[in-house]
N, C-alpha and C. Protein backbone atom coordinates (compact mmCIF):
# COMPACT_ATOMS: atom_id res chain seq x y z
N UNK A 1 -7.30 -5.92 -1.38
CA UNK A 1 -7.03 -6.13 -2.78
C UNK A 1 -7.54 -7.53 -3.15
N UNK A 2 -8.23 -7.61 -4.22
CA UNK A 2 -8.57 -8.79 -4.47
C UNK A 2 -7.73 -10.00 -4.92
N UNK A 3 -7.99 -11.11 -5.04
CA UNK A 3 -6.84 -12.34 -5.56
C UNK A 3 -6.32 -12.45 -6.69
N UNK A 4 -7.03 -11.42 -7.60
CA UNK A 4 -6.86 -11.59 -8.89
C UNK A 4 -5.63 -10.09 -8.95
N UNK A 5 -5.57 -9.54 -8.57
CA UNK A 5 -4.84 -8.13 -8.41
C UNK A 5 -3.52 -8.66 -7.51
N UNK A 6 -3.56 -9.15 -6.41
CA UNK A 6 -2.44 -9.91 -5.69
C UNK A 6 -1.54 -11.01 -6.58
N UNK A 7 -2.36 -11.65 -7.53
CA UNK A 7 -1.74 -12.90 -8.20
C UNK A 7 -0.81 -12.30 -8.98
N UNK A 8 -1.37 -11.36 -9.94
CA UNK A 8 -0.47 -10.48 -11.11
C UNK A 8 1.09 -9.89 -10.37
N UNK A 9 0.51 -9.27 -9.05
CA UNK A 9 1.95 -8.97 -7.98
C UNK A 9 2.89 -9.83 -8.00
N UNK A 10 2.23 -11.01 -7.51
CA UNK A 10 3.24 -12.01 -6.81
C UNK A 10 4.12 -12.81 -7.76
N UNK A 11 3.06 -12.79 -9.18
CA UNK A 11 4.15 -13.61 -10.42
C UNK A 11 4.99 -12.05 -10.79
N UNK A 12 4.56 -10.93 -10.87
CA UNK A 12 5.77 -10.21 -11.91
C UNK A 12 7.10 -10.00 -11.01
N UNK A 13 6.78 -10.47 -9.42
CA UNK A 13 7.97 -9.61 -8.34
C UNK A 13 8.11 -10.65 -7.62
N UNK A 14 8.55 -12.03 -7.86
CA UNK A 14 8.90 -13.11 -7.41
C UNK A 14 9.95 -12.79 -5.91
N UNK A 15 10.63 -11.83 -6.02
CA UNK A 15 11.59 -11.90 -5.19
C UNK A 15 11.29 -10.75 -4.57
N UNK A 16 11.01 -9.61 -4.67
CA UNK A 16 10.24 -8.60 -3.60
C UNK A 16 9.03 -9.44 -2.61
N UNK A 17 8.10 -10.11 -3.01
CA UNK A 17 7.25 -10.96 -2.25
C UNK A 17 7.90 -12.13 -2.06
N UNK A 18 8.97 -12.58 -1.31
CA UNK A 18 9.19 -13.84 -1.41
C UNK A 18 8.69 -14.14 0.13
N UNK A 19 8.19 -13.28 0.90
CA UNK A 19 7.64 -13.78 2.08
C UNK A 19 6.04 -13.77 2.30
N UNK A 20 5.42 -13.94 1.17
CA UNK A 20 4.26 -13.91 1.32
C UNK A 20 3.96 -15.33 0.51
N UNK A 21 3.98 -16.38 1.73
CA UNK A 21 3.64 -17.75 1.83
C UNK A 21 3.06 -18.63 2.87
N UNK A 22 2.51 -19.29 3.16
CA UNK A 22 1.44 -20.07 3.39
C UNK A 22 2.68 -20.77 4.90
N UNK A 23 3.51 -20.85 4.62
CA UNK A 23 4.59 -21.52 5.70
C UNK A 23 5.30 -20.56 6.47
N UNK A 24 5.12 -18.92 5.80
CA UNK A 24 5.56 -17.88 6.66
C UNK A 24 4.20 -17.24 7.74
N UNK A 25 3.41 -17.62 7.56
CA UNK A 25 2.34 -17.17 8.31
C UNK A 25 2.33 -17.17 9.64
N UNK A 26 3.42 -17.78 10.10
CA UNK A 26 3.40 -16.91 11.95
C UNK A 26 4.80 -16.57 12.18
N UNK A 27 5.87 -15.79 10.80
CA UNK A 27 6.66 -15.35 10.87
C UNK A 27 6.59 -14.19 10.18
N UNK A 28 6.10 -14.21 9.03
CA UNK A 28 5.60 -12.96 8.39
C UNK A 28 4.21 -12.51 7.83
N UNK A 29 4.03 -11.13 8.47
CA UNK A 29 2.53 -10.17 8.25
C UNK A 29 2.72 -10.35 6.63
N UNK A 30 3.89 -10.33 5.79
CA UNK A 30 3.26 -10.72 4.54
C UNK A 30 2.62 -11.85 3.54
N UNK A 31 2.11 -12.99 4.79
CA UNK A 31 1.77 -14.00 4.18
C UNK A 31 0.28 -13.78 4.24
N UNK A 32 -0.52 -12.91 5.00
CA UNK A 32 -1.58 -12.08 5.58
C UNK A 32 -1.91 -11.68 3.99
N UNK A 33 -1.15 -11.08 3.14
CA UNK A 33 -1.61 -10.61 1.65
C UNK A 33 -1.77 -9.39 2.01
N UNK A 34 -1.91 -8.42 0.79
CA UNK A 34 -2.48 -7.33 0.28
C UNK A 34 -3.64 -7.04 1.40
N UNK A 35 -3.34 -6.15 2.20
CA UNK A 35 -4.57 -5.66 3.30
C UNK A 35 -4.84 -4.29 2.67
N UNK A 36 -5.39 -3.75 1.34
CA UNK A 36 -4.98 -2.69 1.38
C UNK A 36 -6.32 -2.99 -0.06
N UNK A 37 -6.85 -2.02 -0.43
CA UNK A 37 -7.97 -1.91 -1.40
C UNK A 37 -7.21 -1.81 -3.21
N UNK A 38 -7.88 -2.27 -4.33
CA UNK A 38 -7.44 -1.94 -5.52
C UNK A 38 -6.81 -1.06 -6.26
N UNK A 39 -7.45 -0.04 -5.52
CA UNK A 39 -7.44 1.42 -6.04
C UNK A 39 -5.98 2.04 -5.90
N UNK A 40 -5.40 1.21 -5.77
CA UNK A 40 -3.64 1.59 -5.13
C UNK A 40 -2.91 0.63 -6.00
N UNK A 41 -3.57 -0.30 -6.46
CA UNK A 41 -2.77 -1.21 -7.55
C UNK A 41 -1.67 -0.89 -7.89
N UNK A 42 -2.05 -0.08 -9.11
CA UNK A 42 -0.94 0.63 -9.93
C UNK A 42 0.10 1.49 -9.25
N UNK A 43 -0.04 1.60 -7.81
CA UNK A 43 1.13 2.66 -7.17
C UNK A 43 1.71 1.16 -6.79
N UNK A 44 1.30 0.22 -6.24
CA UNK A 44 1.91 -0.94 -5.40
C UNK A 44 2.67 -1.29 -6.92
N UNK A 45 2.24 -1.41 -7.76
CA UNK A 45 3.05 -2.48 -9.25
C UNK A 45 4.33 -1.01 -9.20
N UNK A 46 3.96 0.26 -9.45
CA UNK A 46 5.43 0.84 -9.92
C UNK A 46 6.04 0.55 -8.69
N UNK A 47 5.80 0.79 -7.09
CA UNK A 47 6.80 0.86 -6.70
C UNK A 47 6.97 -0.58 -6.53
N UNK A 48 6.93 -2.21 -6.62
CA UNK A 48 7.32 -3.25 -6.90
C UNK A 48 8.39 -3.20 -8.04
N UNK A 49 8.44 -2.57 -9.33
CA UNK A 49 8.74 -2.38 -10.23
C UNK A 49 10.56 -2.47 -9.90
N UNK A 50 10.59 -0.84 -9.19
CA UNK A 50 11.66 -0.48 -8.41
C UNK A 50 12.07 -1.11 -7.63
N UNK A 51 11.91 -1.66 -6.90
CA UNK A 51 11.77 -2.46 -5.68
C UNK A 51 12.50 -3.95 -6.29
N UNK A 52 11.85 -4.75 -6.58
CA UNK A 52 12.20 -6.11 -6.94
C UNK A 52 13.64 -6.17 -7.58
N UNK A 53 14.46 -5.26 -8.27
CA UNK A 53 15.72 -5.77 -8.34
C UNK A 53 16.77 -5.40 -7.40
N UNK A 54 16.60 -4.75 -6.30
CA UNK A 54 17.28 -4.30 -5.09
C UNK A 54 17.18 -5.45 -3.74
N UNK A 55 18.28 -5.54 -3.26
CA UNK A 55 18.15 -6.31 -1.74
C UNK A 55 17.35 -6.36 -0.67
N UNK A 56 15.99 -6.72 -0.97
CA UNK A 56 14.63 -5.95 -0.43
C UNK A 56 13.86 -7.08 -0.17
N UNK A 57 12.76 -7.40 0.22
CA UNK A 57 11.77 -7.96 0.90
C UNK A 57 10.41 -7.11 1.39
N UNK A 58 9.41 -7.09 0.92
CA UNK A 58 8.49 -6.64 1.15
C UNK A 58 7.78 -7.34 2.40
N UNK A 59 7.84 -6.88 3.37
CA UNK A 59 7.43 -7.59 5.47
C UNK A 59 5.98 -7.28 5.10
N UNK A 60 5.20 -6.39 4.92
CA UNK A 60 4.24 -6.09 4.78
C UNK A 60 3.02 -5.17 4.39
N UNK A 61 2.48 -5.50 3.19
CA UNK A 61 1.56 -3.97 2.24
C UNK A 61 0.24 -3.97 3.21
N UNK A 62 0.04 -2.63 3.66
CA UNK A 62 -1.35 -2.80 3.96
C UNK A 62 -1.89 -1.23 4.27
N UNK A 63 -3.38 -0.80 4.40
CA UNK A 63 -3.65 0.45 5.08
C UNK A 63 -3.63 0.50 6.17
N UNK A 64 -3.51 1.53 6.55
CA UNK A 64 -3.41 2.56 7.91
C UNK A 64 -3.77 4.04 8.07
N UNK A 65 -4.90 4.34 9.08
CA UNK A 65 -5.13 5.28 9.12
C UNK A 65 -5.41 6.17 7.70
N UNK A 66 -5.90 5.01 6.66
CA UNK A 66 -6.35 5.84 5.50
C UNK A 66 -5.02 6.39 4.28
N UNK A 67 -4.09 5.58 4.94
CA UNK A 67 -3.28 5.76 3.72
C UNK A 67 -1.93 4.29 3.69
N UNK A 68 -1.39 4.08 2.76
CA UNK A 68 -0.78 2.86 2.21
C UNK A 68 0.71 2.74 3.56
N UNK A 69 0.97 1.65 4.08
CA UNK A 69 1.86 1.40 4.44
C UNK A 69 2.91 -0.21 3.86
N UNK A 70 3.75 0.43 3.71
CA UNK A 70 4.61 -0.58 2.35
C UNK A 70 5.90 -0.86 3.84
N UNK A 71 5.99 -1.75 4.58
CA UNK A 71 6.90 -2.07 5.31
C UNK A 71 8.14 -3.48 4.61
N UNK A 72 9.02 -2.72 4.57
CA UNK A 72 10.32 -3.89 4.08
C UNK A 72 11.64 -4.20 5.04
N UNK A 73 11.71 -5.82 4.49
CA UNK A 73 13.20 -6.22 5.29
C UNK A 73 14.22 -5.42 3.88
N UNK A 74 15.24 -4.31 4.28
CA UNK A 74 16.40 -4.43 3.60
C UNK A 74 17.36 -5.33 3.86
N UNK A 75 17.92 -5.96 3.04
CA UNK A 75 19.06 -7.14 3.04
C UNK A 75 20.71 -6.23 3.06
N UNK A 76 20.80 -4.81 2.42
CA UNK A 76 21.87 -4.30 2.31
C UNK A 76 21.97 -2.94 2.70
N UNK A 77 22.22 -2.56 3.28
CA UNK A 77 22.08 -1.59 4.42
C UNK A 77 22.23 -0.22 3.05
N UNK A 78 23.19 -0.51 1.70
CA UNK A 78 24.17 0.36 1.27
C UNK A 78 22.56 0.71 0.15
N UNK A 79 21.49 0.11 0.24
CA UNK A 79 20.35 0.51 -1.01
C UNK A 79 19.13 0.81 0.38
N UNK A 80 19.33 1.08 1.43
CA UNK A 80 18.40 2.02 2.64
C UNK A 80 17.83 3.04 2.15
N UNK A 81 19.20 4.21 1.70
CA UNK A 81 18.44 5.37 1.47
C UNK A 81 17.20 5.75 0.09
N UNK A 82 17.56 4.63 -0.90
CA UNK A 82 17.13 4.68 -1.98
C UNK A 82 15.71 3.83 -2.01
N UNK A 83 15.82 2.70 -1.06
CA UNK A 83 14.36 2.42 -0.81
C UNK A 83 13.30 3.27 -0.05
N UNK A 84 13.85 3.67 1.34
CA UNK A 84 13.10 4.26 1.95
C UNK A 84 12.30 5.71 0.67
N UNK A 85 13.43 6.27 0.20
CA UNK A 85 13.13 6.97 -1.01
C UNK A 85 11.72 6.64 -2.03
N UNK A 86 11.88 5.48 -2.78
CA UNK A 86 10.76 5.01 -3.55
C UNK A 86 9.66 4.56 -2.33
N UNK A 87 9.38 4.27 -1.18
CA UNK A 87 8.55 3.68 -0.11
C UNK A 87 7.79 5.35 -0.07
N UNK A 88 8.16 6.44 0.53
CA UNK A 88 7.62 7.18 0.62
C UNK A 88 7.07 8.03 -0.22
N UNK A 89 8.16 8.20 -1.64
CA UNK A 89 6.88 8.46 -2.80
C UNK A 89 5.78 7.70 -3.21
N UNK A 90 5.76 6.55 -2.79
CA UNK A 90 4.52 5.58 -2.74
C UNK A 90 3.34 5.93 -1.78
N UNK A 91 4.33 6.10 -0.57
CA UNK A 91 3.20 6.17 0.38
C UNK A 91 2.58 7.59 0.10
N UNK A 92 2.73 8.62 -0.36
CA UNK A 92 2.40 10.36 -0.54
C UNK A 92 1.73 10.08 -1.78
N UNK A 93 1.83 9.32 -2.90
CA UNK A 93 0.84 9.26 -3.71
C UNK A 93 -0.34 8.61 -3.52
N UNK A 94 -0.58 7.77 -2.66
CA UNK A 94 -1.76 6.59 -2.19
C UNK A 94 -2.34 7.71 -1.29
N UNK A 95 -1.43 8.50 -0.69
CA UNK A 95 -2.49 9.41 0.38
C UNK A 95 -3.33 10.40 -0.46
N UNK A 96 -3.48 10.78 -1.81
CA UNK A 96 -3.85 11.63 -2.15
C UNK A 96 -4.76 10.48 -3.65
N UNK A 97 -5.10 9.07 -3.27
CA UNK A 97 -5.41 8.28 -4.32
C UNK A 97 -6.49 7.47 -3.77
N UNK A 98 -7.72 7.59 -4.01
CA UNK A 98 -8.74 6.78 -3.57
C UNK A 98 -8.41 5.01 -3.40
N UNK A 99 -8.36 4.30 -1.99
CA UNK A 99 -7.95 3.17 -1.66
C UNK A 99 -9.32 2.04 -2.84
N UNK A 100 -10.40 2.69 -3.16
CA UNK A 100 -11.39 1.80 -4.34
C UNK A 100 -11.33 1.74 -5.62
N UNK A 101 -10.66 3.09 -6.18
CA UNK A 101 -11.19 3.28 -7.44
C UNK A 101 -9.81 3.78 -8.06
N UNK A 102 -8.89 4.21 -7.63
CA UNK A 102 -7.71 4.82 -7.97
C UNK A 102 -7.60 5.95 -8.44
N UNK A 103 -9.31 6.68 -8.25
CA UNK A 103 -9.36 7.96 -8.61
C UNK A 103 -8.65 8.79 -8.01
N UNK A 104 -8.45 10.70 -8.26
CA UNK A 104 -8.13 10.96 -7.33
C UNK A 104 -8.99 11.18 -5.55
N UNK A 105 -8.34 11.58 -4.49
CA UNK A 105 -9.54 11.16 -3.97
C UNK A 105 -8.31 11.77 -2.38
N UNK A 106 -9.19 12.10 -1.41
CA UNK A 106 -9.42 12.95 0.11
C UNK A 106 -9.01 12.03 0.84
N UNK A 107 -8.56 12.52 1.96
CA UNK A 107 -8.42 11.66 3.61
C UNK A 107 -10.25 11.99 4.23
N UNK A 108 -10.85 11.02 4.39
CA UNK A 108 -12.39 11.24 5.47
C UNK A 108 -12.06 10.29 6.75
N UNK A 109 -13.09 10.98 7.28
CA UNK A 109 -13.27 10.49 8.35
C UNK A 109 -14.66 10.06 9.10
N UNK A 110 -14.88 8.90 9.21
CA UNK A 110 -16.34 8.40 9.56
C UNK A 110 -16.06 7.56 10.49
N UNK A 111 -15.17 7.78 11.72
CA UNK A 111 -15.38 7.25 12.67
C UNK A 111 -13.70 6.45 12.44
N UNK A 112 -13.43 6.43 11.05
CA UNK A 112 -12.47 5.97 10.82
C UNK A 112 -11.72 6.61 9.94
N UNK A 113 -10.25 6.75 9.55
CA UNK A 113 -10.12 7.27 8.68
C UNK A 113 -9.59 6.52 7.12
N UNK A 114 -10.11 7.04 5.64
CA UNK A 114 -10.27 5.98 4.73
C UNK A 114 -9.57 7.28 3.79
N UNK A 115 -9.03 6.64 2.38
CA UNK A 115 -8.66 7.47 1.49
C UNK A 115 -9.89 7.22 0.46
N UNK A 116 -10.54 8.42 -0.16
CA UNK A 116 -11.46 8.09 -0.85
C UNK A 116 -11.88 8.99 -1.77
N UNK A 117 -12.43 9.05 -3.03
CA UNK A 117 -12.48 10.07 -4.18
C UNK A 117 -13.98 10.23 -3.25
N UNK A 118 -14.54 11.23 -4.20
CA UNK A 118 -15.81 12.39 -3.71
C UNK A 118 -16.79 10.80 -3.85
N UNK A 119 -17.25 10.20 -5.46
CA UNK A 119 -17.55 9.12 -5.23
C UNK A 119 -18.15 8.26 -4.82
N UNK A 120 -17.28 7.23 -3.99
CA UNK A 120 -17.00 6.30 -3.25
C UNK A 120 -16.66 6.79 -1.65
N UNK A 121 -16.21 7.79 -1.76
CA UNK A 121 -16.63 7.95 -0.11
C UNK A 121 -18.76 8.35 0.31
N UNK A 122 -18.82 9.10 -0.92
CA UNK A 122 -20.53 9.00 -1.08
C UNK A 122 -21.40 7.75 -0.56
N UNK A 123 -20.86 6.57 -0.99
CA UNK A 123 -21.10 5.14 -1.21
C UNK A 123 -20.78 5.28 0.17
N UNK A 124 -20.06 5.28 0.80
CA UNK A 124 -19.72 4.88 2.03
C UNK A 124 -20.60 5.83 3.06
N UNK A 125 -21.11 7.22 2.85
CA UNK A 125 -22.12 8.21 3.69
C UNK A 125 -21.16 8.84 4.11
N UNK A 126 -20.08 9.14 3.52
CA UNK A 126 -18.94 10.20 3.54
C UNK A 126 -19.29 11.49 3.09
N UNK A 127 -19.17 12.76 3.87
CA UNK A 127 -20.16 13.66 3.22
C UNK A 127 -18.87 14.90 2.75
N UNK A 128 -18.04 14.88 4.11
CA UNK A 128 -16.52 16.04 4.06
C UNK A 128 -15.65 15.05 4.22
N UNK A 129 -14.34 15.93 3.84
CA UNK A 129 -13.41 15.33 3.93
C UNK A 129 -12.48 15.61 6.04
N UNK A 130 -12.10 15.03 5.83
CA UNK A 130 -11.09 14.88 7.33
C UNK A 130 -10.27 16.49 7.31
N UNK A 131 -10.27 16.90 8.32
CA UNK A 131 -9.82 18.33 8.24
C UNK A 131 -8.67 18.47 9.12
N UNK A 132 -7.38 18.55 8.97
CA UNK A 132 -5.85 18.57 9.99
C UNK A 132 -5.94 19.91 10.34
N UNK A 133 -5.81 19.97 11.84
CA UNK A 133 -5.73 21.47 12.44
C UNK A 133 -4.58 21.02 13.31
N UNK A 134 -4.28 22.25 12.97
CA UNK A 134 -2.09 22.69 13.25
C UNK A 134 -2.27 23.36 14.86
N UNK A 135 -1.15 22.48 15.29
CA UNK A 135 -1.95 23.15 17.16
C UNK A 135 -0.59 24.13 16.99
């Protein structure tokens, strides 16, 4: 994500990012920033949205294996079920949301696996999408 997309984060959710600082950097993966492409913006701002007035801490945003991983410290054990809740409708919409463009957009696979609209995985010499076979 670029600096200009991270900055807008970090001022509207002061206290969901409060560990993504320059003095947490060999205590927390969230001082590392936004490891994670644009195109997810708008899923990272709603679920910040939710997020920032609950007993929460965002440890670390980033991709994996082609889709969004949103890792948090909870502070109150009694708002668990309700985060983990908004974390995974986050993460199930980013899997089905191009990580460039925020189009909609496929799981591929080119050696790696990336979330990507028809597109921008083009751009990349993405030709099919990643195919899950059920053993």
């Amino acid at each position: 994500m670029n600096n200009k997309l991270e900055a807008k984060l970090l001022k509207k959710y002061p206290t969901l990012y409060r560990q993504y600082d320059e003095e947490t950097i060999y205590t927390s993966p969230m001082a590392e920033g936004f490891c994670c492409g644009g195109g997810w913006f708008d899923i990272i701002d709603r679920l910040s949205f939710k997020l920032e007035p609950l007993p929460v801490e965002a440890a670390q945003v980033k991709e994996k294996f082609g889709g969004l991983r949103f890792y948090v410290d909870i502070l109150d054990d009694s708002v668990r079920e309700e985060v983990y809740k908004y974390v995974n409708e986050a993460e199930a919409e980013a899997a089905k949301t191009c990580e460039i463009c925020g189009k909609p957009g496929l799981l591929y696979s080119g050696g790696w696996l990336v979330t990507r609209c028809k597109y921008c995985a083009k751009e990349m010499g993405l030709s099919k999408p990643h195919i899950y076979q059920e053993v």
